[in-house]
C-alpha atoms as a PDB file:
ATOM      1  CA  UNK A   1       0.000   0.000   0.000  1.00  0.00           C
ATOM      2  CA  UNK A   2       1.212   3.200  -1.158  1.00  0.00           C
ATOM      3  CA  UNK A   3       2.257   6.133   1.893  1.00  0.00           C
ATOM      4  CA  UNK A   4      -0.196   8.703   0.573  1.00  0.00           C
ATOM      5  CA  UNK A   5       0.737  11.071   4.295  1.00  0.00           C
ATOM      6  CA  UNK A   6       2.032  14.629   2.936  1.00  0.00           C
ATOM      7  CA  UNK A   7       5.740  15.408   3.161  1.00  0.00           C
ATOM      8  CA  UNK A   8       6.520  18.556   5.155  1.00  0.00           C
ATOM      9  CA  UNK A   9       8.516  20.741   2.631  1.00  0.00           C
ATOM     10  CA  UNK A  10      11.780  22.000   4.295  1.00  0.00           C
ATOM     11  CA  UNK A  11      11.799  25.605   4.737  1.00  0.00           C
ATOM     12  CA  UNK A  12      13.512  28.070   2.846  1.00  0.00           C
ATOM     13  CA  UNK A  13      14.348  31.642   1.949  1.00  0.00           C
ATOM     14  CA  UNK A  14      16.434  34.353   3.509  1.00  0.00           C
ATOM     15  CA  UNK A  15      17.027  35.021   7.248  1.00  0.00           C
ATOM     16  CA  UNK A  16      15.180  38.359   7.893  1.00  0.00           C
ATOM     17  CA  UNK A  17      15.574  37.970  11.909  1.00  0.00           C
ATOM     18  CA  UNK A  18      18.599  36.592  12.302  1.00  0.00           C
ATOM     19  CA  UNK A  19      17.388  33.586  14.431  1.00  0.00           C
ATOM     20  CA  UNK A  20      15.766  31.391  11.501  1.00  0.00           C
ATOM     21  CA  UNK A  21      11.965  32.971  13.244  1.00  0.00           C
ATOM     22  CA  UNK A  22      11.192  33.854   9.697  1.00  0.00           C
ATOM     23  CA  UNK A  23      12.728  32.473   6.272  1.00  0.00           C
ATOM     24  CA  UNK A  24      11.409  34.973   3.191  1.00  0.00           C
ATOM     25  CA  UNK A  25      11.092  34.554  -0.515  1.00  0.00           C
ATOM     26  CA  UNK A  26      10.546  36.987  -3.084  1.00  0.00           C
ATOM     27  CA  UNK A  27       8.421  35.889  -5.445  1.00  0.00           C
ATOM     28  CA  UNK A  28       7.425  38.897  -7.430  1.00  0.00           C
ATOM     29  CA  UNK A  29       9.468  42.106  -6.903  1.00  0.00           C
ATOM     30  CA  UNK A  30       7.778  45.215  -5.831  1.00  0.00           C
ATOM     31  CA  UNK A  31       8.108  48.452  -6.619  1.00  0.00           C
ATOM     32  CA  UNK A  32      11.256  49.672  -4.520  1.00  0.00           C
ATOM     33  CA  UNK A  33      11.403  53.522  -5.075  1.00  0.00           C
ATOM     34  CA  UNK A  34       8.457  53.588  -3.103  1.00  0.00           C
ATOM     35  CA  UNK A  35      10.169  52.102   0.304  1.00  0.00           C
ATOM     36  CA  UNK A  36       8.594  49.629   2.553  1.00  0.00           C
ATOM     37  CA  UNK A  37       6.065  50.228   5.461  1.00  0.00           C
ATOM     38  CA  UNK A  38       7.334  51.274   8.913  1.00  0.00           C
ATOM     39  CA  UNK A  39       5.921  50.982  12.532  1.00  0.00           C
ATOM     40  CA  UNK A  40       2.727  52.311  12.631  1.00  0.00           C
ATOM     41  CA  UNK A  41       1.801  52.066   9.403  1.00  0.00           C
ATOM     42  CA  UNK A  42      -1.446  50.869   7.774  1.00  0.00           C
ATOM     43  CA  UNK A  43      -1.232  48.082   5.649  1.00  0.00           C
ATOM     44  CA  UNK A  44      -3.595  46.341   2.490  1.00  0.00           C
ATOM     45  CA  UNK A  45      -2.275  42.746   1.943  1.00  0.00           C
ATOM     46  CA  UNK A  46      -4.050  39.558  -0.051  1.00  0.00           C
ATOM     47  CA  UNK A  47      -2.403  36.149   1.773  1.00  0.00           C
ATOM     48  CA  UNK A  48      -2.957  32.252   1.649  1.00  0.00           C
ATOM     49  CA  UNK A  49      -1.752  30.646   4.273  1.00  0.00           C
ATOM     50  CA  UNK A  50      -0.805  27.269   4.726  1.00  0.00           C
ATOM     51  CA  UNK A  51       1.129  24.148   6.692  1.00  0.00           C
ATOM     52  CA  UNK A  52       4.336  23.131   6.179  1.00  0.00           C
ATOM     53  CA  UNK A  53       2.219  20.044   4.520  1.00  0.00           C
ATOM     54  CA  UNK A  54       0.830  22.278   2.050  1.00  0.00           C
ATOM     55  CA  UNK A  55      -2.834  22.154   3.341  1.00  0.00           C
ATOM     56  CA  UNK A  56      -4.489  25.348   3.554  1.00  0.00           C
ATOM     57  CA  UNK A  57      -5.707  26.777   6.672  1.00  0.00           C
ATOM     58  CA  UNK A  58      -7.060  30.562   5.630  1.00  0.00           C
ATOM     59  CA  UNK A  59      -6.903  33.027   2.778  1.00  0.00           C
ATOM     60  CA  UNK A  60      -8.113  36.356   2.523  1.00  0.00           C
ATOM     61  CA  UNK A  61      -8.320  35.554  -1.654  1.00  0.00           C
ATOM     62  CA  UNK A  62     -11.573  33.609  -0.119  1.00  0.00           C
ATOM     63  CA  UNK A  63     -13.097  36.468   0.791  1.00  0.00           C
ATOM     64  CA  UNK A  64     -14.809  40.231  -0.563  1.00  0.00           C
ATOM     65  CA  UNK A  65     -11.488  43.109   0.120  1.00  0.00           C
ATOM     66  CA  UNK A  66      -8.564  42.985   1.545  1.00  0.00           C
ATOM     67  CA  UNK A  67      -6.880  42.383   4.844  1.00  0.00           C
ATOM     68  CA  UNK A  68      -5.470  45.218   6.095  1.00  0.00           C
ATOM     69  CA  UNK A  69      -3.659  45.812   9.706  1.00  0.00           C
ATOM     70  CA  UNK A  70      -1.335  48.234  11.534  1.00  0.00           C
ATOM     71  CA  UNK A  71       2.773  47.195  11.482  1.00  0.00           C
ATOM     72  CA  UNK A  72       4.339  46.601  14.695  1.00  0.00           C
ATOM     73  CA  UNK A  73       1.169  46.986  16.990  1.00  0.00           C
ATOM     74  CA  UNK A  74       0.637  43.422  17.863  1.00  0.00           C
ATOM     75  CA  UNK A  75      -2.322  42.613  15.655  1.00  0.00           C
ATOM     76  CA  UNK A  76      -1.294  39.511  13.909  1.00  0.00           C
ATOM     77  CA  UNK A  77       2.044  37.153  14.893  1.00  0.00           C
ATOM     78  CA  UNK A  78       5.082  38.319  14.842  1.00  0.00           C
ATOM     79  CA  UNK A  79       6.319  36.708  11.408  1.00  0.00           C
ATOM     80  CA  UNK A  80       3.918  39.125   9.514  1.00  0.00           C
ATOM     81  CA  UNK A  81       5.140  42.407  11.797  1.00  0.00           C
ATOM     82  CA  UNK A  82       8.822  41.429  10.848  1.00  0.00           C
ATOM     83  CA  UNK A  83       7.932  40.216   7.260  1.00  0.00           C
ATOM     84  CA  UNK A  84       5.445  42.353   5.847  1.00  0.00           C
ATOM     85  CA  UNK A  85       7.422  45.424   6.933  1.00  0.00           C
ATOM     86  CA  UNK A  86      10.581  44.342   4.661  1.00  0.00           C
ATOM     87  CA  UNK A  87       7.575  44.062   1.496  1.00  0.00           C
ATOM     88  CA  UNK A  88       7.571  46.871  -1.353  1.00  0.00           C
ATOM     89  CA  UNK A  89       4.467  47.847  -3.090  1.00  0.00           C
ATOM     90  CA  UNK A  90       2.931  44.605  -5.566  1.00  0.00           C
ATOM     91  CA  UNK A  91       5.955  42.272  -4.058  1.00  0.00           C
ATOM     92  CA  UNK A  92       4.533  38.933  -4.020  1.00  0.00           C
ATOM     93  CA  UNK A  93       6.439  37.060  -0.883  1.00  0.00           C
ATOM     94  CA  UNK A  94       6.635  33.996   0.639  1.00  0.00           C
ATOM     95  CA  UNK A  95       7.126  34.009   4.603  1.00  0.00           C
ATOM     96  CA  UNK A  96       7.623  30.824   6.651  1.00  0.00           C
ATOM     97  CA  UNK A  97       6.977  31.298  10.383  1.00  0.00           C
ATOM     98  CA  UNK A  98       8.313  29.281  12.801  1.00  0.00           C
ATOM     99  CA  UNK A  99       6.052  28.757  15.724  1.00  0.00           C
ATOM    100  CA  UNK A 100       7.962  31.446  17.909  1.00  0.00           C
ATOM    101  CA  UNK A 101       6.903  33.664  14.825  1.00  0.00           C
ATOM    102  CA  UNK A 102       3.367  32.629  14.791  1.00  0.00           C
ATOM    103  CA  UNK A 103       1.438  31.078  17.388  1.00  0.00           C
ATOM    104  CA  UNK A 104       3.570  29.399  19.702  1.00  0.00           C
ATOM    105  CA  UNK A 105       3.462  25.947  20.958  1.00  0.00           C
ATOM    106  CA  UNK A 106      -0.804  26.112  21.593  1.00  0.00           C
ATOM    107  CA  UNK A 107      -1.048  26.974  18.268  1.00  0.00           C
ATOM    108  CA  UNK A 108      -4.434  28.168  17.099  1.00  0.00           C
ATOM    109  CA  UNK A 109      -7.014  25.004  17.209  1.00  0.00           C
ATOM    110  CA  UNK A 110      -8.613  23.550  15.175  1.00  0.00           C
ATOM    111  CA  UNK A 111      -6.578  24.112  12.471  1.00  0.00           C
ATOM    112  CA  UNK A 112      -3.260  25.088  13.184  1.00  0.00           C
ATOM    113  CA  UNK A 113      -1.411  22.704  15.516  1.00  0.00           C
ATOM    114  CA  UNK A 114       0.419  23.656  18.560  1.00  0.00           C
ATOM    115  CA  UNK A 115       4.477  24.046  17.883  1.00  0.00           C
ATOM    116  CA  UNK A 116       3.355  24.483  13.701  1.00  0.00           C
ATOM    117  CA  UNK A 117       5.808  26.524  11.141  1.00  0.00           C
ATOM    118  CA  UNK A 118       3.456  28.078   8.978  1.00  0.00           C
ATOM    119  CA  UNK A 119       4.067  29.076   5.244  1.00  0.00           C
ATOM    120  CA  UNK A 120       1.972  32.281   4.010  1.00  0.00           C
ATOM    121  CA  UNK A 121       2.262  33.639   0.517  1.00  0.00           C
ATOM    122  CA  UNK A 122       1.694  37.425   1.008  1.00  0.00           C
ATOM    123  CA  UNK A 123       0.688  40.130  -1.669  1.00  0.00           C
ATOM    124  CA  UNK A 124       1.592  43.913  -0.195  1.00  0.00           C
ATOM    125  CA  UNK A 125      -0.777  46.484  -1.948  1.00  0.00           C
ATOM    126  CA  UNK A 126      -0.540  49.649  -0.387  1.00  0.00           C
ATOM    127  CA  UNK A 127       0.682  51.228   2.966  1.00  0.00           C
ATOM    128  CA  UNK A 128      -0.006  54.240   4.832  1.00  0.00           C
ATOM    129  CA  UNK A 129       1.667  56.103   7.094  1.00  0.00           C
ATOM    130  CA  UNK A 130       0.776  57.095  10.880  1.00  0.00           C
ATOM    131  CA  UNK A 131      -0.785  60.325  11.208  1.00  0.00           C
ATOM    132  CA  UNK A 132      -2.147  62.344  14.120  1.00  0.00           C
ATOM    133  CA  UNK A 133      -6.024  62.122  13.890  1.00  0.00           C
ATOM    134  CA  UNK A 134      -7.408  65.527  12.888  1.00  0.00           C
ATOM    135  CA  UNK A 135      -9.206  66.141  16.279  1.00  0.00           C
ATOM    136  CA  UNK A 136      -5.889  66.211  17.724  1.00  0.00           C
ATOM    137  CA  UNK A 137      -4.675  68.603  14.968  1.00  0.00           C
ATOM    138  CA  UNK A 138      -5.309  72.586  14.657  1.00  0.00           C
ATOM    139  CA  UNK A 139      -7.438  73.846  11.605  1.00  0.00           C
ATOM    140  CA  UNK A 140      -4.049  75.517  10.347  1.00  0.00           C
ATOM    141  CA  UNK A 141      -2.360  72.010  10.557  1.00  0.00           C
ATOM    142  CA  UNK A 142      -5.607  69.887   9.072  1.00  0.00           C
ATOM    143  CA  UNK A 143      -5.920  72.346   5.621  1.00  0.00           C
ATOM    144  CA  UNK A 144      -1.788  71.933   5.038  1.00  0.00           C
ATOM    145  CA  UNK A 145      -1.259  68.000   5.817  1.00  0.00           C
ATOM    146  CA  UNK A 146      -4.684  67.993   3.166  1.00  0.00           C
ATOM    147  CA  UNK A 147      -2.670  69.587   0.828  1.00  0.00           C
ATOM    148  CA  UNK A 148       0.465  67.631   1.075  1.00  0.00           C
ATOM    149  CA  UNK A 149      -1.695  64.644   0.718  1.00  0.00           C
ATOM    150  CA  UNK A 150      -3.580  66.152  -2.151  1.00  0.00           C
ATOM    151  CA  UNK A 151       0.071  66.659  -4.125  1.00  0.00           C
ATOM    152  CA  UNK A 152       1.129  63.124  -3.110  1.00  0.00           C
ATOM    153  CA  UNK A 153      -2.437  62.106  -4.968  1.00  0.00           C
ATOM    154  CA  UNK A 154      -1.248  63.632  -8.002  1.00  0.00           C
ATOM    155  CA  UNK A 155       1.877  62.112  -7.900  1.00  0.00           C
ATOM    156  CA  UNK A 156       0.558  58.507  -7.949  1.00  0.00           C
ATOM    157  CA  UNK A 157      -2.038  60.158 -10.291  1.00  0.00           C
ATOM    158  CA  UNK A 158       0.539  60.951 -12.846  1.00  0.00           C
ATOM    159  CA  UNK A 159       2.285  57.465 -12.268  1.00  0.00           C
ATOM    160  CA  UNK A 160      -0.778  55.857 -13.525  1.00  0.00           C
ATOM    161  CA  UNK A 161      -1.420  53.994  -9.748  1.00  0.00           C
ATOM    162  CA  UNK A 162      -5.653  55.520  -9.882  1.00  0.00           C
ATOM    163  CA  UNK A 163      -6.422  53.185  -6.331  1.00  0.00           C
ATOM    164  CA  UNK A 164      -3.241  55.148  -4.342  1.00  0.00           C
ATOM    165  CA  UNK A 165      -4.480  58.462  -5.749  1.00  0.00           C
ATOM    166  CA  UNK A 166      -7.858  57.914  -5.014  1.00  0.00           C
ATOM    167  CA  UNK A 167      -7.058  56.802  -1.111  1.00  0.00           C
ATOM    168  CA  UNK A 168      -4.597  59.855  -0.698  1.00  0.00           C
ATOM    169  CA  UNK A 169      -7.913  62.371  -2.326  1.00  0.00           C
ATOM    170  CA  UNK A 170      -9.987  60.813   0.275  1.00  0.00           C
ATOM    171  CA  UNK A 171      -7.901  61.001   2.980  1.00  0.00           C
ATOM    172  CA  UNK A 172      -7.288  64.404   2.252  1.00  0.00           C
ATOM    173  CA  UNK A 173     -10.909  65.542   2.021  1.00  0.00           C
ATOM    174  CA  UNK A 174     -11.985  63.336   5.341  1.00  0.00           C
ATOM    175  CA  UNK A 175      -9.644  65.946   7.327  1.00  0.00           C
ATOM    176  CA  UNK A 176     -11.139  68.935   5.739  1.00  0.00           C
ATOM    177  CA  UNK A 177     -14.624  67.728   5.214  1.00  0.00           C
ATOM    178  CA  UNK A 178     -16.149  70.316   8.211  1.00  0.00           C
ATOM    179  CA  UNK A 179     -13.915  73.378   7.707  1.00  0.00           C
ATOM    180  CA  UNK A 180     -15.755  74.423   4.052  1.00  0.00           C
ATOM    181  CA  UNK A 181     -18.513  76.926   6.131  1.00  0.00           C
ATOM    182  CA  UNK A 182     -17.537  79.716   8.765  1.00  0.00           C
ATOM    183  CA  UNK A 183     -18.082  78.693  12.451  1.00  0.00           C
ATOM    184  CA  UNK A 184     -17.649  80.492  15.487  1.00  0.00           C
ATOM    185  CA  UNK A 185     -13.679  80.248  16.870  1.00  0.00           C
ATOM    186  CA  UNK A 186     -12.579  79.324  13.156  1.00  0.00           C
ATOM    187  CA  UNK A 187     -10.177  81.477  11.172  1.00  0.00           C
ATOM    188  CA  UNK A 188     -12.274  83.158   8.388  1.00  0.00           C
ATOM    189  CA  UNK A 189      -9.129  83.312   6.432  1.00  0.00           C
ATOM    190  CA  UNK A 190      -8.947  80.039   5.290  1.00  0.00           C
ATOM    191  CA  UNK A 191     -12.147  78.715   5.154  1.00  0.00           C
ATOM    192  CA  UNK A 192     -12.552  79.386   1.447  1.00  0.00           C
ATOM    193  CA  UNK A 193      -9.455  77.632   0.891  1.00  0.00           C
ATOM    194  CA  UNK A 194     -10.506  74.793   2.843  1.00  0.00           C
ATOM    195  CA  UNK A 195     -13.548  74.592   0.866  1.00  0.00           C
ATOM    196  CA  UNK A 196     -11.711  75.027  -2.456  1.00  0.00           C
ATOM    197  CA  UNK A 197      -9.403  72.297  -1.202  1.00  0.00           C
ATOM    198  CA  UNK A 198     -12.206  69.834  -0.348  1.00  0.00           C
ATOM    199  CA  UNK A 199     -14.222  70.413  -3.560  1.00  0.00           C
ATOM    200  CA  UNK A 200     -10.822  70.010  -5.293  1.00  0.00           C
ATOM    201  CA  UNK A 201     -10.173  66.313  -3.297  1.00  0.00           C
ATOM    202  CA  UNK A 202     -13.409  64.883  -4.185  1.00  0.00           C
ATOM    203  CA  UNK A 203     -13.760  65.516  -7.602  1.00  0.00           C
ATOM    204  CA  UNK A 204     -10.206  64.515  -7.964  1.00  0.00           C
ATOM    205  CA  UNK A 205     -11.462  61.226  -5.823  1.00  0.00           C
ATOM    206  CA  UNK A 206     -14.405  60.611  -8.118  1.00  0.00           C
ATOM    207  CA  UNK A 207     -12.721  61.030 -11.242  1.00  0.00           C
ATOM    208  CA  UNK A 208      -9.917  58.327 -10.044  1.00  0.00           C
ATOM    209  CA  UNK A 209     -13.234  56.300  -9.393  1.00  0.00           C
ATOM    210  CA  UNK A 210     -14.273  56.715 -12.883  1.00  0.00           C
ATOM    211  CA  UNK A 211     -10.893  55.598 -14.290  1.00  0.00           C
ATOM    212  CA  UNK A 212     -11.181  52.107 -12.249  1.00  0.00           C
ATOM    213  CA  UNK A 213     -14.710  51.935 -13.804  1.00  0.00           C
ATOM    214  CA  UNK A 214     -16.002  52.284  -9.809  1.00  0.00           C
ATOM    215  CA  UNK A 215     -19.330  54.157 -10.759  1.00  0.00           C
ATOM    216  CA  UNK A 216     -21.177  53.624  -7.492  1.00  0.00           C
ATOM    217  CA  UNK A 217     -18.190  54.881  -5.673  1.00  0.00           C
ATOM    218  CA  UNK A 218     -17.924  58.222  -8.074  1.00  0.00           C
ATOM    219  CA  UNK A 219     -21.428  58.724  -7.600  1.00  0.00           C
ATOM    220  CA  UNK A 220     -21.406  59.056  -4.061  1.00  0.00           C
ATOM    221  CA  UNK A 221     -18.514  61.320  -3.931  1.00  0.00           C
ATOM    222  CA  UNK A 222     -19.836  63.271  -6.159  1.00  0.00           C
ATOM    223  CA  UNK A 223     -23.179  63.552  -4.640  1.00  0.00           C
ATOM    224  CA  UNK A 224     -21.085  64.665  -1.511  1.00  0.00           C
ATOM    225  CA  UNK A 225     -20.155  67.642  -3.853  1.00  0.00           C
ATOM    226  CA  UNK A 226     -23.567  68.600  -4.720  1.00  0.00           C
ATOM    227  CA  UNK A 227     -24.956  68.233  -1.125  1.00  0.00           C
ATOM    228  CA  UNK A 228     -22.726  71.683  -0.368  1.00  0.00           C
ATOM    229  CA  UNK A 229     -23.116  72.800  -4.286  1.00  0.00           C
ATOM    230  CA  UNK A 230     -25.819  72.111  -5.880  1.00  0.00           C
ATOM    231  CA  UNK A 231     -24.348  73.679  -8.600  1.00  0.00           C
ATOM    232  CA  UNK A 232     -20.979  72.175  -9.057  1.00  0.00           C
ATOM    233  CA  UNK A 233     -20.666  71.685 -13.071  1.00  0.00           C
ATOM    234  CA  UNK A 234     -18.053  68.818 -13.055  1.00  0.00           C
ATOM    235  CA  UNK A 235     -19.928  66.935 -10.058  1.00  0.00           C
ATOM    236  CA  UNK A 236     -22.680  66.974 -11.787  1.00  0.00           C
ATOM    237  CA  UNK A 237     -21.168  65.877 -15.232  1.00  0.00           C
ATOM    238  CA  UNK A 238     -19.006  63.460 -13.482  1.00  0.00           C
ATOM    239  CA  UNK A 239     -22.170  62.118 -11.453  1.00  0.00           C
ATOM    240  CA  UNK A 240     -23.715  61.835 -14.933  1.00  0.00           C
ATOM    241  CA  UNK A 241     -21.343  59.932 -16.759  1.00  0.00           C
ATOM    242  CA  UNK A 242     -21.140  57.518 -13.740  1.00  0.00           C
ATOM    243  CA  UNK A 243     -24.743  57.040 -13.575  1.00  0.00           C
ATOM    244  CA  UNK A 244     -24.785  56.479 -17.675  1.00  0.00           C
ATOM    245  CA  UNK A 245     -21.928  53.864 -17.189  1.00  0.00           C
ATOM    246  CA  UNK A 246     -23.866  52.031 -14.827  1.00  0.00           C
ATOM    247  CA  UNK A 247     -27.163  51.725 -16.839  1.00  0.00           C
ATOM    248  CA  UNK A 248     -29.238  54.608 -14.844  1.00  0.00           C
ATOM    249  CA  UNK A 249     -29.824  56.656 -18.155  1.00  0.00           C
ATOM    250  CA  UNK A 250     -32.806  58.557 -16.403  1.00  0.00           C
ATOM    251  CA  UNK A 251     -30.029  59.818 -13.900  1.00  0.00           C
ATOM    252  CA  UNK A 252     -27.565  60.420 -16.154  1.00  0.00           C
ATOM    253  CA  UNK A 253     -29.781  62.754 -18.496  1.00  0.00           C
ATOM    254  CA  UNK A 254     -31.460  64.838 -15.761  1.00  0.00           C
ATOM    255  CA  UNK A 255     -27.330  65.735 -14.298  1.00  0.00           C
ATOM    256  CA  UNK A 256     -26.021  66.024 -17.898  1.00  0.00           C
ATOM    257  CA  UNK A 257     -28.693  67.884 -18.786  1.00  0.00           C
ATOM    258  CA  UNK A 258     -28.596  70.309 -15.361  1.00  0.00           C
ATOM    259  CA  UNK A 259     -24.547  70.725 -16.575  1.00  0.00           C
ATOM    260  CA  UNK A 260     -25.143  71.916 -20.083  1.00  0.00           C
ATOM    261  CA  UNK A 261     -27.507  74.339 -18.449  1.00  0.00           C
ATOM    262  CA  UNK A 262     -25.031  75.412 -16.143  1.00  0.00           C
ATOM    263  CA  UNK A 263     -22.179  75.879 -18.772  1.00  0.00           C
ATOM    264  CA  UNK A 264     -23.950  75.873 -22.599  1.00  0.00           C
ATOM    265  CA  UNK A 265     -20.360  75.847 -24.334  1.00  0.00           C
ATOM    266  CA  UNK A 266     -19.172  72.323 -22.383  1.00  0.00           C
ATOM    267  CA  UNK A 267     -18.208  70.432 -24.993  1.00  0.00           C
ATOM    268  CA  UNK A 268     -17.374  67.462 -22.921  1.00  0.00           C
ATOM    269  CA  UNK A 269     -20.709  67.460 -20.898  1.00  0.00           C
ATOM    270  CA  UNK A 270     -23.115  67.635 -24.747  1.00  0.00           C
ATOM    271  CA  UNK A 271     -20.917  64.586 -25.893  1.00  0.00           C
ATOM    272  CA  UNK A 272     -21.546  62.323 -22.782  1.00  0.00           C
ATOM    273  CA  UNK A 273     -25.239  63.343 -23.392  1.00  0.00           C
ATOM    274  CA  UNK A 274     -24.985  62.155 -26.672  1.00  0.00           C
ATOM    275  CA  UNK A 275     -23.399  58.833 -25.018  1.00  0.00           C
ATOM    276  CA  UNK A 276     -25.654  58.671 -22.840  1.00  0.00           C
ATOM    277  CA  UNK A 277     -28.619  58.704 -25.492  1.00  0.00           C
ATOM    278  CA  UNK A 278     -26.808  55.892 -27.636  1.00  0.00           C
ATOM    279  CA  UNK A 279     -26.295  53.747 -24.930  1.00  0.00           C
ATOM    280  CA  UNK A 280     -29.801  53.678 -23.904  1.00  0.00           C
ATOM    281  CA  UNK A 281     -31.236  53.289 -26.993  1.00  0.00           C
ATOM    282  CA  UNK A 282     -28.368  50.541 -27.485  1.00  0.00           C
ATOM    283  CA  UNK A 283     -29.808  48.733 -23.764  1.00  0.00           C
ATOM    284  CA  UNK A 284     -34.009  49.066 -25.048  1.00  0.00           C
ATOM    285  CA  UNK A 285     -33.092  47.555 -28.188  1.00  0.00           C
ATOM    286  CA  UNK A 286     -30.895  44.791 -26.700  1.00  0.00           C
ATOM    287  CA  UNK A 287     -33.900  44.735 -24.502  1.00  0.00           C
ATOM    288  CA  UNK A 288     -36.617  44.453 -27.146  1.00  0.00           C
ATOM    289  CA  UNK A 289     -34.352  41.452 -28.930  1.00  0.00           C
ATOM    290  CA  UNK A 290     -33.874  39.350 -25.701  1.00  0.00           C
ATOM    291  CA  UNK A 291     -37.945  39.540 -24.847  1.00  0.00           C
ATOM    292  CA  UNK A 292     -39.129  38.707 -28.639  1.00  0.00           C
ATOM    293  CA  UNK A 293     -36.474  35.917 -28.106  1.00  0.00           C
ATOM    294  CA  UNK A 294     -38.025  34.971 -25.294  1.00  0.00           C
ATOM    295  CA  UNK A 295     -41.486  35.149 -26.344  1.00  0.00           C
ATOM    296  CA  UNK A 296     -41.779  35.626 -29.879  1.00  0.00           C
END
């Protein structure tokens, strides 16, 4: 009778601790210009993790989003604290764990045994950097770390990464997103440029959304927009074309429509009308052929 018992692979892959606690593989190379995460930071990873065996105890690939945790605060074993924080952005790595590394000599029951090394193949996709929260930040302080993160958006805008522009426009309008109206104790003098700033972030925000094709997202920052301005031309054109792209032509014409009032001579906004208007007469006859296959 054949042996069919899995073999436990022997671990490999370069020393990152000095004490053999955790043996990593590169697997993909990341991009390295960009630096790797330190202490504090926030972190979006995809991982499959398995037993020296090969049999698969979790994955995050298994379920909606990603998994995302702070480095070097405790809140997953200490392989992935030491490992993940030697990744660059898109490096696809392979970290084994000894149990010192991961969860010890109880292990984590049912499925991982006590004393286990433990193999994960991790994906880093972005990080973030620590920052104070903005109730423990000055006005002054919130409308300049807004623009800083605003210019780093356009960076990663220009580099062609849309996801880390669209996270740094969002994070940049969440600290700004109550300074836009005069209140009592605030500093008149830059609350139109805290407005301008905001209005500038989210537009910036939805049109990243449009360019990953992420039309419920776009539409909801852009309604954001219109909530303080009803009359915001590109909110409402980009609100439009979002609503268009996602089948809601009724939507899409009654924005599109309130732009061109807005600004007559907007080229752009008449020829996503015109889209718009092709596209739904494109969906009622695709409609028309599927029922008179259906019952005809």
């Amino acid at each position: 009778m054949t042996d069919e018992t899995p073999v436990p692979e022997t671990p490999t892959g370069e020393d990152i601790c000095g004490d053999g606690g955790v043996l990593k593989t590169i697997e993909k190379a990341g991009d390295a210009s960009r630096g790797t995460p330190p202490s504090g930071s926030k972190v979006k990873v995809h991982y499959v993790g398995t037993l020296m065996d090969g049999s698969k105890f979790d994955s995050s690939r298994d379920r909606p989003g990603h998994f995302e945790f702070t480095i070097g605060q405790g809140q997953v074993i200490k392989g992935w604290d030491e490992g993940v924080a030697t990744m660059h952005i898109g490096e696809v790595a392979t970290l084994v764990c000894n149990s010192e590394y991961a969860y010890g000599e109880r292990g984590s029951p049912p499925k991982i045994p006590g004393g286990a090394t433990l193999k994960f193949e991790v994906e880093l996709f972005s990080w973030k950097e620590a920052r104070k929260e903005k109730w423990d930040m000055s006005d002054d302080e919130r409308i300049d770390e807004a623009a800083k993160l605003k210019a780093n958006g356009t960076e990663e805008f220009k580099a062609g990464r849309f996801d880390d522009a669209q996270a740094l426009y969002h994070d940049a309008g969440e600290l700004i997103d109550d300074l836009w109206y005069v209140s009592e104790g605030r500093a008149e003098g830059r609350v139109e440029e805290a407005k301008t700033l905001l209005f500038s972030c989210l537009l910036n925000e939805a049109q990243m959304c449009i360019k990953q094709q992420e039309w419920s997202t776009a539409i909801k920052v852009c309604s954001t927009v219109l909530t303080k301005d009803a009359e915001n031309v590109k909110a409402l054109f980009r609100r439009g074309l979002s609503y268009s792209r996602s089948g809601d032509f009724a939507a899409a014409k009654t924005d599109l429509v309130a732009a061109s009032k807005l600004d007559p001579k907007n080229k752009e906004v008449r020829d996503e009308f015109a889209k718009c208007k092709e596209a739904e007469g494109a969906a009622k006859a695709k409609d028309k052929a599927m029922a008179a296959k259906m019952f005809g």
